[in-house]
C-alpha atoms as a PDB file:
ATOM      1  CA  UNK A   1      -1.197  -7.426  97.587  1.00  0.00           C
ATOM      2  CA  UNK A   2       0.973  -5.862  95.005  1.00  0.00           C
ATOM      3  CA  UNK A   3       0.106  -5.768  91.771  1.00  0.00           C
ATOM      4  CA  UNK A   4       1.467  -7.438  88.915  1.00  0.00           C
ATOM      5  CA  UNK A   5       3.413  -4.318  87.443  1.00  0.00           C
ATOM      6  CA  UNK A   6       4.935  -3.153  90.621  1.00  0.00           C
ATOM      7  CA  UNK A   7       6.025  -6.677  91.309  1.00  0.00           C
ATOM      8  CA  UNK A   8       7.813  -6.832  87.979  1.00  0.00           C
ATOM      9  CA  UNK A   9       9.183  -3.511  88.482  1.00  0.00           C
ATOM     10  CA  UNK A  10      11.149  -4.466  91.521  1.00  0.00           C
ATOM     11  CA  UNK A  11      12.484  -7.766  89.809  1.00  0.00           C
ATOM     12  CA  UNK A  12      13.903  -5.509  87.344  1.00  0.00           C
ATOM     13  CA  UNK A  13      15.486  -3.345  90.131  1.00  0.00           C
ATOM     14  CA  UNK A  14      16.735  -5.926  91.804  1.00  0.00           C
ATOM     15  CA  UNK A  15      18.392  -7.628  88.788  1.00  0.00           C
ATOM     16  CA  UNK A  16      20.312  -4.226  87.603  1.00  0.00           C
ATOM     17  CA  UNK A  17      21.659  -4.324  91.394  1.00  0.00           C
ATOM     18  CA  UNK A  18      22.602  -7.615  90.829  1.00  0.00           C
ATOM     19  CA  UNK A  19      24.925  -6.788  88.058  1.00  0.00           C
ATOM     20  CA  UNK A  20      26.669  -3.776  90.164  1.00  0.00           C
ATOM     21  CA  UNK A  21      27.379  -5.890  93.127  1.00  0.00           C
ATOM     22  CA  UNK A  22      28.984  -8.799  90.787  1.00  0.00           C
ATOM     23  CA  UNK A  23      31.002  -6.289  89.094  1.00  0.00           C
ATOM     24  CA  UNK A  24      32.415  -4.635  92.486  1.00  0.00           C
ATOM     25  CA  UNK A  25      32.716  -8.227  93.348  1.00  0.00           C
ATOM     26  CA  UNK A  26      35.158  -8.888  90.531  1.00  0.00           C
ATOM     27  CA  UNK A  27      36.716  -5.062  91.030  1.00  0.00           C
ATOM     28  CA  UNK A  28      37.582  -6.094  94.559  1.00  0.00           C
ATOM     29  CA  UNK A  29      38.912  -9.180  93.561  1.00  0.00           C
ATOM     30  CA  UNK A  30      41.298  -7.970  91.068  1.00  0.00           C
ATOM     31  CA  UNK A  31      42.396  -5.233  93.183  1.00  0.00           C
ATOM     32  CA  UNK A  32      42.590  -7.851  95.888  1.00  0.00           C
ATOM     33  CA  UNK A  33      45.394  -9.554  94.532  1.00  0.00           C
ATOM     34  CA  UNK A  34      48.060  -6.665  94.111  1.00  0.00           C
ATOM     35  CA  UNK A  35      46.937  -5.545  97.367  1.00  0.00           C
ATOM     36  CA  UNK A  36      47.618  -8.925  99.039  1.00  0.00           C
ATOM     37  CA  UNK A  37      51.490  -8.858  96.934  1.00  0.00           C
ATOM     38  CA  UNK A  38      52.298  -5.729  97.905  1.00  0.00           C
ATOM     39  CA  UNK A  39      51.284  -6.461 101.736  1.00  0.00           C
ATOM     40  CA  UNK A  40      52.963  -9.887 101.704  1.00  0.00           C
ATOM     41  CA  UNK A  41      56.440  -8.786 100.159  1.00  0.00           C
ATOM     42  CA  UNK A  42      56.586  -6.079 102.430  1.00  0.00           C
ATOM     43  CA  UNK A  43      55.689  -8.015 106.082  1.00  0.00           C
ATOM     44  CA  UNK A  44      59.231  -9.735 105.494  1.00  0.00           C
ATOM     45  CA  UNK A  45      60.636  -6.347 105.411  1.00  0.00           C
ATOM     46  CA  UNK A  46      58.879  -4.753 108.337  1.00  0.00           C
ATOM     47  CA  UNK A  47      60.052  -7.816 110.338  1.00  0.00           C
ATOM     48  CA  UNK A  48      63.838  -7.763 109.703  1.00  0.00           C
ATOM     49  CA  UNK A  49      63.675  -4.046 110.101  1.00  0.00           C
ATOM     50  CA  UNK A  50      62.403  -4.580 113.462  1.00  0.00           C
ATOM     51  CA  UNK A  51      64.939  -7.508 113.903  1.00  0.00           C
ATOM     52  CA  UNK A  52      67.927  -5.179 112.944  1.00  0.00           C
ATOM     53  CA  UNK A  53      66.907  -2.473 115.186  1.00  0.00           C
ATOM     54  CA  UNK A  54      66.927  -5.567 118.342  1.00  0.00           C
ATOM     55  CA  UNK A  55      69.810  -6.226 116.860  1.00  0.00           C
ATOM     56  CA  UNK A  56      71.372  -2.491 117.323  1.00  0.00           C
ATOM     57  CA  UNK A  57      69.394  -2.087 120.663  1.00  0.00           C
ATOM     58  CA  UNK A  58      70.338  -4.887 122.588  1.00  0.00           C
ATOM     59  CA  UNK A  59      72.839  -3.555 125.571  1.00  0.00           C
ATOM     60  CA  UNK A  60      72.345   0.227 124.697  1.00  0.00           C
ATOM     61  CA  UNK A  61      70.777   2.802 126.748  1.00  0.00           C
ATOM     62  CA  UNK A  62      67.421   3.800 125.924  1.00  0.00           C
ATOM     63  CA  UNK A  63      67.257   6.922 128.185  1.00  0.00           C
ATOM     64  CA  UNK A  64      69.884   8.393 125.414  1.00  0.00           C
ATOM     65  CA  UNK A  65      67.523   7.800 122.723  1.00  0.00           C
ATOM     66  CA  UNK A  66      64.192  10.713 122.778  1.00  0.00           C
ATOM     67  CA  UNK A  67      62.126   8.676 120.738  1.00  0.00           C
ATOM     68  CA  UNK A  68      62.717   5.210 123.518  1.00  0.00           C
ATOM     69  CA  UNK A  69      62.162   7.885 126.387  1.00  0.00           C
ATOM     70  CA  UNK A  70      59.254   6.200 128.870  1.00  0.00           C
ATOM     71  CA  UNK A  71      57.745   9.403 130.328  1.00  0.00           C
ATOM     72  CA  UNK A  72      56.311   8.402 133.733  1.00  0.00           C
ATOM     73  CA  UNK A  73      53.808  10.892 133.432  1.00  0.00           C
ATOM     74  CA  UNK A  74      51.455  10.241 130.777  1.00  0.00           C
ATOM     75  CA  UNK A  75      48.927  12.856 130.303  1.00  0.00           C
ATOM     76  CA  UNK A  76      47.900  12.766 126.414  1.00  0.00           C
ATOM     77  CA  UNK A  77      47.698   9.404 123.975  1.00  0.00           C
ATOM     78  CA  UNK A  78      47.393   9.162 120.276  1.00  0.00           C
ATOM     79  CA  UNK A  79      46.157   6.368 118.323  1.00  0.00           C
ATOM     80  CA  UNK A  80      46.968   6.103 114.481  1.00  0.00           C
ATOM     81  CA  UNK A  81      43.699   5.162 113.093  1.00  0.00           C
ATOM     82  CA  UNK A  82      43.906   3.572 109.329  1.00  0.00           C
ATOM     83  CA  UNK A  83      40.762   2.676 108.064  1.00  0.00           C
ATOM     84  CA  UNK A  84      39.426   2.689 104.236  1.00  0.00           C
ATOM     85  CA  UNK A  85      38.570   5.910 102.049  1.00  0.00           C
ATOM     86  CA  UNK A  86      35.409   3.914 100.543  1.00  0.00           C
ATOM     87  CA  UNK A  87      32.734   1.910 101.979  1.00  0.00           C
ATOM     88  CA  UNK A  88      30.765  -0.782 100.900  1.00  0.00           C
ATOM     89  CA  UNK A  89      33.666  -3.284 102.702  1.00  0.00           C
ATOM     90  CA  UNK A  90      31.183  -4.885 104.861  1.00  0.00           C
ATOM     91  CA  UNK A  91      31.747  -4.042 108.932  1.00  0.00           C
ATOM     92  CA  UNK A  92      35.281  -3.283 107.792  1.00  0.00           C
ATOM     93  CA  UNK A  93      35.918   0.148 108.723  1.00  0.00           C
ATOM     94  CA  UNK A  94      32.994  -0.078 111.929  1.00  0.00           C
ATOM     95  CA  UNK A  95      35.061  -3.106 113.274  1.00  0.00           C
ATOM     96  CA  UNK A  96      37.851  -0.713 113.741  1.00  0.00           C
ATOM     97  CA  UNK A  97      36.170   2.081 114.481  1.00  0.00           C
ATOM     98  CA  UNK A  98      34.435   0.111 117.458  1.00  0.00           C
ATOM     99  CA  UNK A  99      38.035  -0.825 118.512  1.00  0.00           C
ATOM    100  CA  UNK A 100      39.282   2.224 118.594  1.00  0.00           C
ATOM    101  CA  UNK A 101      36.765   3.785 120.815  1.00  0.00           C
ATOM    102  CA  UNK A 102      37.359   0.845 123.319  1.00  0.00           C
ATOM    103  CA  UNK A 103      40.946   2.239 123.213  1.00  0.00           C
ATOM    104  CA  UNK A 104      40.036   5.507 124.454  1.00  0.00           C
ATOM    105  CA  UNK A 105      37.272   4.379 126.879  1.00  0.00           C
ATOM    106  CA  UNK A 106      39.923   2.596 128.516  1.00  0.00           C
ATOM    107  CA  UNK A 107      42.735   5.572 128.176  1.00  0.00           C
ATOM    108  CA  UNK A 108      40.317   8.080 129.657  1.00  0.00           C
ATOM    109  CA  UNK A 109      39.296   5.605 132.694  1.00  0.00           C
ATOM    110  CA  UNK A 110      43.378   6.291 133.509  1.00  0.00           C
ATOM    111  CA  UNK A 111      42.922   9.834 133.263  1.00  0.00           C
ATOM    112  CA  UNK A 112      44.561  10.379 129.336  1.00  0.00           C
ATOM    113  CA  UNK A 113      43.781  12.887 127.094  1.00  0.00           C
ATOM    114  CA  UNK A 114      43.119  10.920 123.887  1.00  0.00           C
ATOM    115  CA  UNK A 115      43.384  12.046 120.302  1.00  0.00           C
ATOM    116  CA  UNK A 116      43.076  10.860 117.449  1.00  0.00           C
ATOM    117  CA  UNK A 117      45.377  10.984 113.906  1.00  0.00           C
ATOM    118  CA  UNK A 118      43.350   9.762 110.384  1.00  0.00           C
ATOM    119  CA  UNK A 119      44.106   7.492 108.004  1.00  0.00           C
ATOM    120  CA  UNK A 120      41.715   7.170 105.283  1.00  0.00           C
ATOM    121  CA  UNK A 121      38.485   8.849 104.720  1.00  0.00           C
ATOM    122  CA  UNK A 122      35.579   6.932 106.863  1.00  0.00           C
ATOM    123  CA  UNK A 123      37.681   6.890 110.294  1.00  0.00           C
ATOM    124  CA  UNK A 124      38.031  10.636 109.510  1.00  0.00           C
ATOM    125  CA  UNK A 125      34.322  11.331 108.690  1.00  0.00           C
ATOM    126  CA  UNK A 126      33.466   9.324 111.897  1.00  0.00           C
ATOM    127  CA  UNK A 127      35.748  11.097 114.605  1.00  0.00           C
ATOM    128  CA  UNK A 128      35.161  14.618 112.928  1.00  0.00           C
ATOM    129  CA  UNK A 129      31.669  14.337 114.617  1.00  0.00           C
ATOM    130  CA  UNK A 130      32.641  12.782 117.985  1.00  0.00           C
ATOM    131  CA  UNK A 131      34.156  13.944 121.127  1.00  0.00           C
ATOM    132  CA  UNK A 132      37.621  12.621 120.127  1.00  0.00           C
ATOM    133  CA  UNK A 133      40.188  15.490 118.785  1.00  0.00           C
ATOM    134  CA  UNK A 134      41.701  14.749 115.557  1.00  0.00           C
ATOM    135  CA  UNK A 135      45.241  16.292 115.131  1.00  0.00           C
ATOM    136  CA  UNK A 136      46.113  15.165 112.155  1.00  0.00           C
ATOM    137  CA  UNK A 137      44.247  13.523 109.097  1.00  0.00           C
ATOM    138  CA  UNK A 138      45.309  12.419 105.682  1.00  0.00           C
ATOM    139  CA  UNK A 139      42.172  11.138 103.317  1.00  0.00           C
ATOM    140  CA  UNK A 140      42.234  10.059 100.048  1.00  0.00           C
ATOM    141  CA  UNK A 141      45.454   7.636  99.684  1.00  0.00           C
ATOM    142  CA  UNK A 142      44.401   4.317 100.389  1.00  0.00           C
ATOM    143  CA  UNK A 143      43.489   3.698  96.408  1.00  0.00           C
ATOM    144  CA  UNK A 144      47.091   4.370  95.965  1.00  0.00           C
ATOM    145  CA  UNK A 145      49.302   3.927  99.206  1.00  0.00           C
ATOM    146  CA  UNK A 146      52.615   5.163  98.884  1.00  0.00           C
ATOM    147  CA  UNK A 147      56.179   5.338 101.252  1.00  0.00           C
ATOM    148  CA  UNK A 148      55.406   9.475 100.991  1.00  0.00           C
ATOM    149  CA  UNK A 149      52.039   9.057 103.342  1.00  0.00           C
ATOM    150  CA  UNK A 150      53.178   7.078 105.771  1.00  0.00           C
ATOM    151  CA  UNK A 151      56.328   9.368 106.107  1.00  0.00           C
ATOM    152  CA  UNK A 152      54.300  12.594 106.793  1.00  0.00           C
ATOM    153  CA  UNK A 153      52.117  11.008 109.152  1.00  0.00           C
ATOM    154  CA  UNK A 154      55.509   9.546 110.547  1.00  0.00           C
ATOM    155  CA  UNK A 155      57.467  12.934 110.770  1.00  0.00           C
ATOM    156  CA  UNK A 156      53.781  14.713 112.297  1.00  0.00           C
ATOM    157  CA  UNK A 157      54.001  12.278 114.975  1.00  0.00           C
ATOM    158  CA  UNK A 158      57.235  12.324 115.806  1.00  0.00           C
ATOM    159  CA  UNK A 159      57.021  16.279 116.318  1.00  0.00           C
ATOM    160  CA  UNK A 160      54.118  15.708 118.583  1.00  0.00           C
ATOM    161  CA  UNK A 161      55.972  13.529 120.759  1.00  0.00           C
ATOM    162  CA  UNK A 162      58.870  15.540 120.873  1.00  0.00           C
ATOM    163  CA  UNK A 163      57.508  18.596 121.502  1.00  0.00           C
ATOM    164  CA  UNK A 164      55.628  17.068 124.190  1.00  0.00           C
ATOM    165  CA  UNK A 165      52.382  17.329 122.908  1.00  0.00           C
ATOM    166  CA  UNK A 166      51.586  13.736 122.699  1.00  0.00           C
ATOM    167  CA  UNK A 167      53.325  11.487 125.394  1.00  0.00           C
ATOM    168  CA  UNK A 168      52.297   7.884 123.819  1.00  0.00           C
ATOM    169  CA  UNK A 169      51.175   7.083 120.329  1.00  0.00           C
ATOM    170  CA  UNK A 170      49.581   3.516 119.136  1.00  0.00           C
ATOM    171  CA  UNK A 171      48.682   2.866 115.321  1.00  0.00           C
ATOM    172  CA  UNK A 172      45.278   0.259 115.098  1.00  0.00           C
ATOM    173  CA  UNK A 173      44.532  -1.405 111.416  1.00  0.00           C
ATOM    174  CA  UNK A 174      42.826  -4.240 109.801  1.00  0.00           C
ATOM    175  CA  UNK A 175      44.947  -6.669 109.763  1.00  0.00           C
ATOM    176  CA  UNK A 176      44.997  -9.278 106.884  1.00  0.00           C
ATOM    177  CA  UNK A 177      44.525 -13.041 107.976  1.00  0.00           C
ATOM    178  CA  UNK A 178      42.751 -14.604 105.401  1.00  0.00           C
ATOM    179  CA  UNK A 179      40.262 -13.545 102.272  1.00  0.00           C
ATOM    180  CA  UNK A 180      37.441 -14.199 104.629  1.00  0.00           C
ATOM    181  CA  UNK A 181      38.988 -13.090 107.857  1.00  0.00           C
ATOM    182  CA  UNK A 182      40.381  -9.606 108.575  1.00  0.00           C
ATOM    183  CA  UNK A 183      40.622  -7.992 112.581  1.00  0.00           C
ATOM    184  CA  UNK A 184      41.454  -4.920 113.705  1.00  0.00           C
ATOM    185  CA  UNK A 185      44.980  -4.965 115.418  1.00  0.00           C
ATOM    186  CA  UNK A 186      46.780  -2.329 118.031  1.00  0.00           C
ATOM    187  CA  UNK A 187      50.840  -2.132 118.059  1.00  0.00           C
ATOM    188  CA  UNK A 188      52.422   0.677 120.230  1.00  0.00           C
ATOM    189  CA  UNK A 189      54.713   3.447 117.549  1.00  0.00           C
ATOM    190  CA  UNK A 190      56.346   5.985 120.642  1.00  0.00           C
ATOM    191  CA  UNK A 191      57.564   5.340 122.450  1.00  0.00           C
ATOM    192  CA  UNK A 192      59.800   2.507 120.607  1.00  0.00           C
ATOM    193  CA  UNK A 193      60.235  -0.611 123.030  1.00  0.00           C
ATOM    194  CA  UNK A 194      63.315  -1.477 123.877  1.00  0.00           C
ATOM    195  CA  UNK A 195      62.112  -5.126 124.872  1.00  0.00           C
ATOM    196  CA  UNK A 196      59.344  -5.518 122.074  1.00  0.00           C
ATOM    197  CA  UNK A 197      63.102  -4.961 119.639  1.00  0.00           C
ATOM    198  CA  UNK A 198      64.824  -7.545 121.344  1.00  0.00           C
ATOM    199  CA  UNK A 199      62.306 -10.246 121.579  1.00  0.00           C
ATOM    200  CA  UNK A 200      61.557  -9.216 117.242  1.00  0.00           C
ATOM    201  CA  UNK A 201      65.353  -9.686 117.218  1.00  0.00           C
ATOM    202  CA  UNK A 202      65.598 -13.210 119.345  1.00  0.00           C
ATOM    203  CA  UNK A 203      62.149 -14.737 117.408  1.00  0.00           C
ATOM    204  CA  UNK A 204      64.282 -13.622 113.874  1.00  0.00           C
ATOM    205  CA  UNK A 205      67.377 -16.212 115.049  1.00  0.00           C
ATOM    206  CA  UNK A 206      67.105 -19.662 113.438  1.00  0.00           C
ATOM    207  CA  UNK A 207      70.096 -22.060 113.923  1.00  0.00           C
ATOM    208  CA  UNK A 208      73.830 -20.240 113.999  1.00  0.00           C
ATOM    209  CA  UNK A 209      74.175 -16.746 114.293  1.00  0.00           C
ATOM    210  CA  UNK A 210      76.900 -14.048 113.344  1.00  0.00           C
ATOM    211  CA  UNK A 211      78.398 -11.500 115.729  1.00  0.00           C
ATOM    212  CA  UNK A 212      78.113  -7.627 113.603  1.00  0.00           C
ATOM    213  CA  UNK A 213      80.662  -5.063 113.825  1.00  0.00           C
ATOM    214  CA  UNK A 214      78.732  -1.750 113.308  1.00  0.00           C
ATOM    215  CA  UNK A 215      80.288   1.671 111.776  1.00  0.00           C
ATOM    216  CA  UNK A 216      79.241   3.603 113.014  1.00  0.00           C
ATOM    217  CA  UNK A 217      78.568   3.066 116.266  1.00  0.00           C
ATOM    218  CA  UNK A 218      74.769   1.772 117.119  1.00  0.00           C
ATOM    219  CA  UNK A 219      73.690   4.532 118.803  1.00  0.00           C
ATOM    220  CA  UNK A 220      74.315   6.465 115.897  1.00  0.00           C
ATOM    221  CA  UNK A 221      72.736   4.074 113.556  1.00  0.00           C
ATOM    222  CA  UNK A 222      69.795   3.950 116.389  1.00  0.00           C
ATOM    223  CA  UNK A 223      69.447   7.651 115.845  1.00  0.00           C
ATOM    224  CA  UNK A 224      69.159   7.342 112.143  1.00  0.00           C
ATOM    225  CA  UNK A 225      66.841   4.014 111.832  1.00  0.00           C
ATOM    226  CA  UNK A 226      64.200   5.210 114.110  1.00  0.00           C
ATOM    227  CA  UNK A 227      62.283   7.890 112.422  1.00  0.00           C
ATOM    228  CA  UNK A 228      62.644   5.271 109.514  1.00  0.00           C
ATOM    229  CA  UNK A 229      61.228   2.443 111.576  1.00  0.00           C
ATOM    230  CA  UNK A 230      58.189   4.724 112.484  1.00  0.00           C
ATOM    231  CA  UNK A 231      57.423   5.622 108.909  1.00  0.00           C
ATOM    232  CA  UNK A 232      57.874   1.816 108.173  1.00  0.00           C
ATOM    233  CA  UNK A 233      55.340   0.821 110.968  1.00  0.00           C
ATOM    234  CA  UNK A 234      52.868   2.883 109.513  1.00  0.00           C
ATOM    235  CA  UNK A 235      53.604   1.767 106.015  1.00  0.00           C
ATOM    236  CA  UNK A 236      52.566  -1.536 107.228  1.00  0.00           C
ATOM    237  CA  UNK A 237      49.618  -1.051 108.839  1.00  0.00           C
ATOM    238  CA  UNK A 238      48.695   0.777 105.427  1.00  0.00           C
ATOM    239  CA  UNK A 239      48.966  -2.122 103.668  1.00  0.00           C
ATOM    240  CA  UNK A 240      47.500  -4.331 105.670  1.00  0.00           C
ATOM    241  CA  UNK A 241      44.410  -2.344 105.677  1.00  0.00           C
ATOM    242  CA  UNK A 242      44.217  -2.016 102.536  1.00  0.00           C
ATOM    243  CA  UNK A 243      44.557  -5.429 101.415  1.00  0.00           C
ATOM    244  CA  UNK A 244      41.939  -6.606 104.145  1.00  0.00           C
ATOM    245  CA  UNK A 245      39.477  -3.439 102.601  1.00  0.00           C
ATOM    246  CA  UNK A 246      39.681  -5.318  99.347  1.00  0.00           C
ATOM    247  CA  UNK A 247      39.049  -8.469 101.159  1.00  0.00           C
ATOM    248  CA  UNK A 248      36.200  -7.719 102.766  1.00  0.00           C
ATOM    249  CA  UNK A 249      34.446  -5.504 100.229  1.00  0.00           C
ATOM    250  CA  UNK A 250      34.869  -8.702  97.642  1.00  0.00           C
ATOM    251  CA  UNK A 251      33.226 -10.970 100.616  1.00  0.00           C
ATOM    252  CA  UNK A 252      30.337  -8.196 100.991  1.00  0.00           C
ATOM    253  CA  UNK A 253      29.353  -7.752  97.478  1.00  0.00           C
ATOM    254  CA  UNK A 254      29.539 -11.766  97.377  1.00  0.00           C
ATOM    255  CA  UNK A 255      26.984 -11.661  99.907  1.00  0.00           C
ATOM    256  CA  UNK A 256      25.258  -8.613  98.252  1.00  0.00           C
ATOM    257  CA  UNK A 257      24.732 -10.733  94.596  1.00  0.00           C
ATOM    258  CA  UNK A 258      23.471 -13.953  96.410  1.00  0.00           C
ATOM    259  CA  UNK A 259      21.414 -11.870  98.520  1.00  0.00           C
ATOM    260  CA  UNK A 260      19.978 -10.353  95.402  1.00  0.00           C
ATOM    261  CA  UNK A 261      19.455 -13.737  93.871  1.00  0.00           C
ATOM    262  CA  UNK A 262      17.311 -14.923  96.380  1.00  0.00           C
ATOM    263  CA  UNK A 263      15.201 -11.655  96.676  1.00  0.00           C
ATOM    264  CA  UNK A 264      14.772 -11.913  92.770  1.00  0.00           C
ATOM    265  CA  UNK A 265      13.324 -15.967  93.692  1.00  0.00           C
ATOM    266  CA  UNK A 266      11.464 -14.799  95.927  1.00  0.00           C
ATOM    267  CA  UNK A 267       9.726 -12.345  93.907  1.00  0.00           C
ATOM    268  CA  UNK A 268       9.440 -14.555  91.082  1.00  0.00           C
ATOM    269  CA  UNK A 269       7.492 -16.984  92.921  1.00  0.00           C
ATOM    270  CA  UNK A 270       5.353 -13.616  94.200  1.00  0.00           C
ATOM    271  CA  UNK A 271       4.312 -12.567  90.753  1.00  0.00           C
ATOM    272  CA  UNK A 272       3.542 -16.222  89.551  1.00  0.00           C
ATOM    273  CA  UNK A 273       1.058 -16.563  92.477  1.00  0.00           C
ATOM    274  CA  UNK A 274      -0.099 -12.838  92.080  1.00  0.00           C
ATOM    275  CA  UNK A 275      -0.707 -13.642  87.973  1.00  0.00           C
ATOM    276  CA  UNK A 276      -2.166 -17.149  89.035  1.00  0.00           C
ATOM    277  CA  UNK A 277      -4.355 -15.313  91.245  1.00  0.00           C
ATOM    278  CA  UNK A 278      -5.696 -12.865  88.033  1.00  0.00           C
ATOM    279  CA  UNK A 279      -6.053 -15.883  85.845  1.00  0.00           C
ATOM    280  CA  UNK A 280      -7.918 -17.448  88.521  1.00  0.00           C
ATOM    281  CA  UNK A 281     -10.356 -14.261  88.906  1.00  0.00           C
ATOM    282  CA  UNK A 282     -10.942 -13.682  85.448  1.00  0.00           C
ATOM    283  CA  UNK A 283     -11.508 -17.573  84.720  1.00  0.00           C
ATOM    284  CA  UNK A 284     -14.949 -17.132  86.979  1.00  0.00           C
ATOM    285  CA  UNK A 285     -15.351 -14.102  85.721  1.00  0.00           C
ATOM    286  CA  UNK A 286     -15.905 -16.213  82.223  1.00  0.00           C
ATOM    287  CA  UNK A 287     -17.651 -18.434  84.178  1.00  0.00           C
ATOM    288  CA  UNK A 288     -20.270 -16.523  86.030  1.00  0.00           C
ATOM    289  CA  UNK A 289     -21.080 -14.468  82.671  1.00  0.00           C
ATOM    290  CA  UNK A 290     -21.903 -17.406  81.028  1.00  0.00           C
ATOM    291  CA  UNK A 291     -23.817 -19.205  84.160  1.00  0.00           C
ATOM    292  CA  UNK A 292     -25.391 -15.535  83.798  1.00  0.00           C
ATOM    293  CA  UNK A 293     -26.141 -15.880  79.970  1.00  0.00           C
ATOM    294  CA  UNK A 294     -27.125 -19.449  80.314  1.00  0.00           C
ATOM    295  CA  UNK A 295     -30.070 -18.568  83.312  1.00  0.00           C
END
């Protein structure tokens, strides 16, 4: 059994934890809440820019477009993988992780090349050390996510796909449901859908809706918009994550200080049995020497 000292020793160890994990708690929380406003006022955004570009891509051709072309041939994939630059979020960053490796599993069972482009630190540090080639990483700007990051991961992937070097590219994140819920979601980047822009574009239509006269002519806008509707996916799923990072490490060190709280009972109640037990001892201790003194 331990002894009293050690016992007390740990009660103190576990109290000074106590008081990190309810300060991250309150850290997370506070950075929670301009992560959730900047993700929430930019989803409307993201949405009508993928309603516009229905809008311009309903009745064009596709095959005119490079980044709509549908290669029959599909020989390499890349999947956009945004995940947190910190840890202590909980099975955050594993939850996608795990998700992302079921992507390829099932890519390489169709005979794809897979590969793999960074977003954040721990989804870096994890596919640096597997089989899984990493073309492209960018760590260390999820504290502060700017339009800048999502655009050079944009323009790299857009140079892989024309150049032929990737054929298909996908982009999975954490997506933000709730404070207590957050799941890791896949949305195809390249090539751009033709039908997933027209059914963004009919779901946008409520009640009466204008015809547009476009000058230029779509295609040309088409040509324009779609490196920026890349860089805006991205931008997204940035967001997302990162609001659901702060989400889930709040929800983790909430579990981490009530965990602590009952280790710290539990303990207590140890070292008043342990100290019960001495008092106990040296009580007939007192006892037997004066039995002894008595005889």
């Amino acid at each position: 059994m331990a002894s009293l000292k050690d016992i007390q020793l740990k009660i103190v160890g576990v109290k000074k934890t106590e008081q990190i994990t309810k300060a991250m708690n309150m850290v997370a929380a506070a950075k929670l809440r301009g992560a959730q406003s900047r993700m929430e006022e930019f989803r409307p955004y993201a949405e009508k820019f993928g309603s516009v570009m229905g809008e311009l891509a309903g009745g064009t051709n596709s095959a005119s477009f490079p980044l709509m072309e549908i290669r029959e041939n599909i020989k390499k994939v890349a999947l956009v993988v945004v995940t947190s630059d910190r840890g202590l979020c909980g099975a955050f960053n594993a939850n996608i992780i795990n998700a992302s490796e079921k992507f390829f599993a099932s890519q390489r069972e169709r005979g794809r090349e897979t590969a793999a482009i960074c977003i954040g630190r721990k989804g870096n540090s994890y596919f640096e050390k597997s089989s899984t080639e990493v073309i492209y990483k960018m760590v260390d700007c999820m504290a502060n996510i700017q339009m800048f990051n999502a655009k050079q991961v944009g323009q790299k992937l857009i140079q892989l796909f024309l150049d032929g070097t990737i054929d298909e590219a996908h982009v999975i994140y954490g997506r933000f449901i709730n404070v207590a819920v957050q799941k890791p979601a896949i949305k195809r980047l390249l090539p751009i859908s033709q039908e997933g822009l027209e059914e963004g574009a009919e779901a946008e239509k409520e009640g009466p809706t204008a015809a547009y006269i476009y000058e230029p002519e779509p295609e040309a806008i088409l040509n324009q918009l779609m490196p920026m509707f890349i860089n805006v996916q991205i931008m997204h799923a940035m967001l997302e994550t990162g609001a659901s990072e702060q989400a889930a490490r709040m929800t983790a060190m909430d579990n981490a200080t009530r965990a602590c709280k009952d280790m710290i009972e539990n303990l207590t109640l140890a070292y008043n049995k342990a100290r019960q037990g001495a008092i106990t001892t040296e009580l007939m201790d007192i006892v037997g020497g004066a039995e002894a003194l008595k005889g």
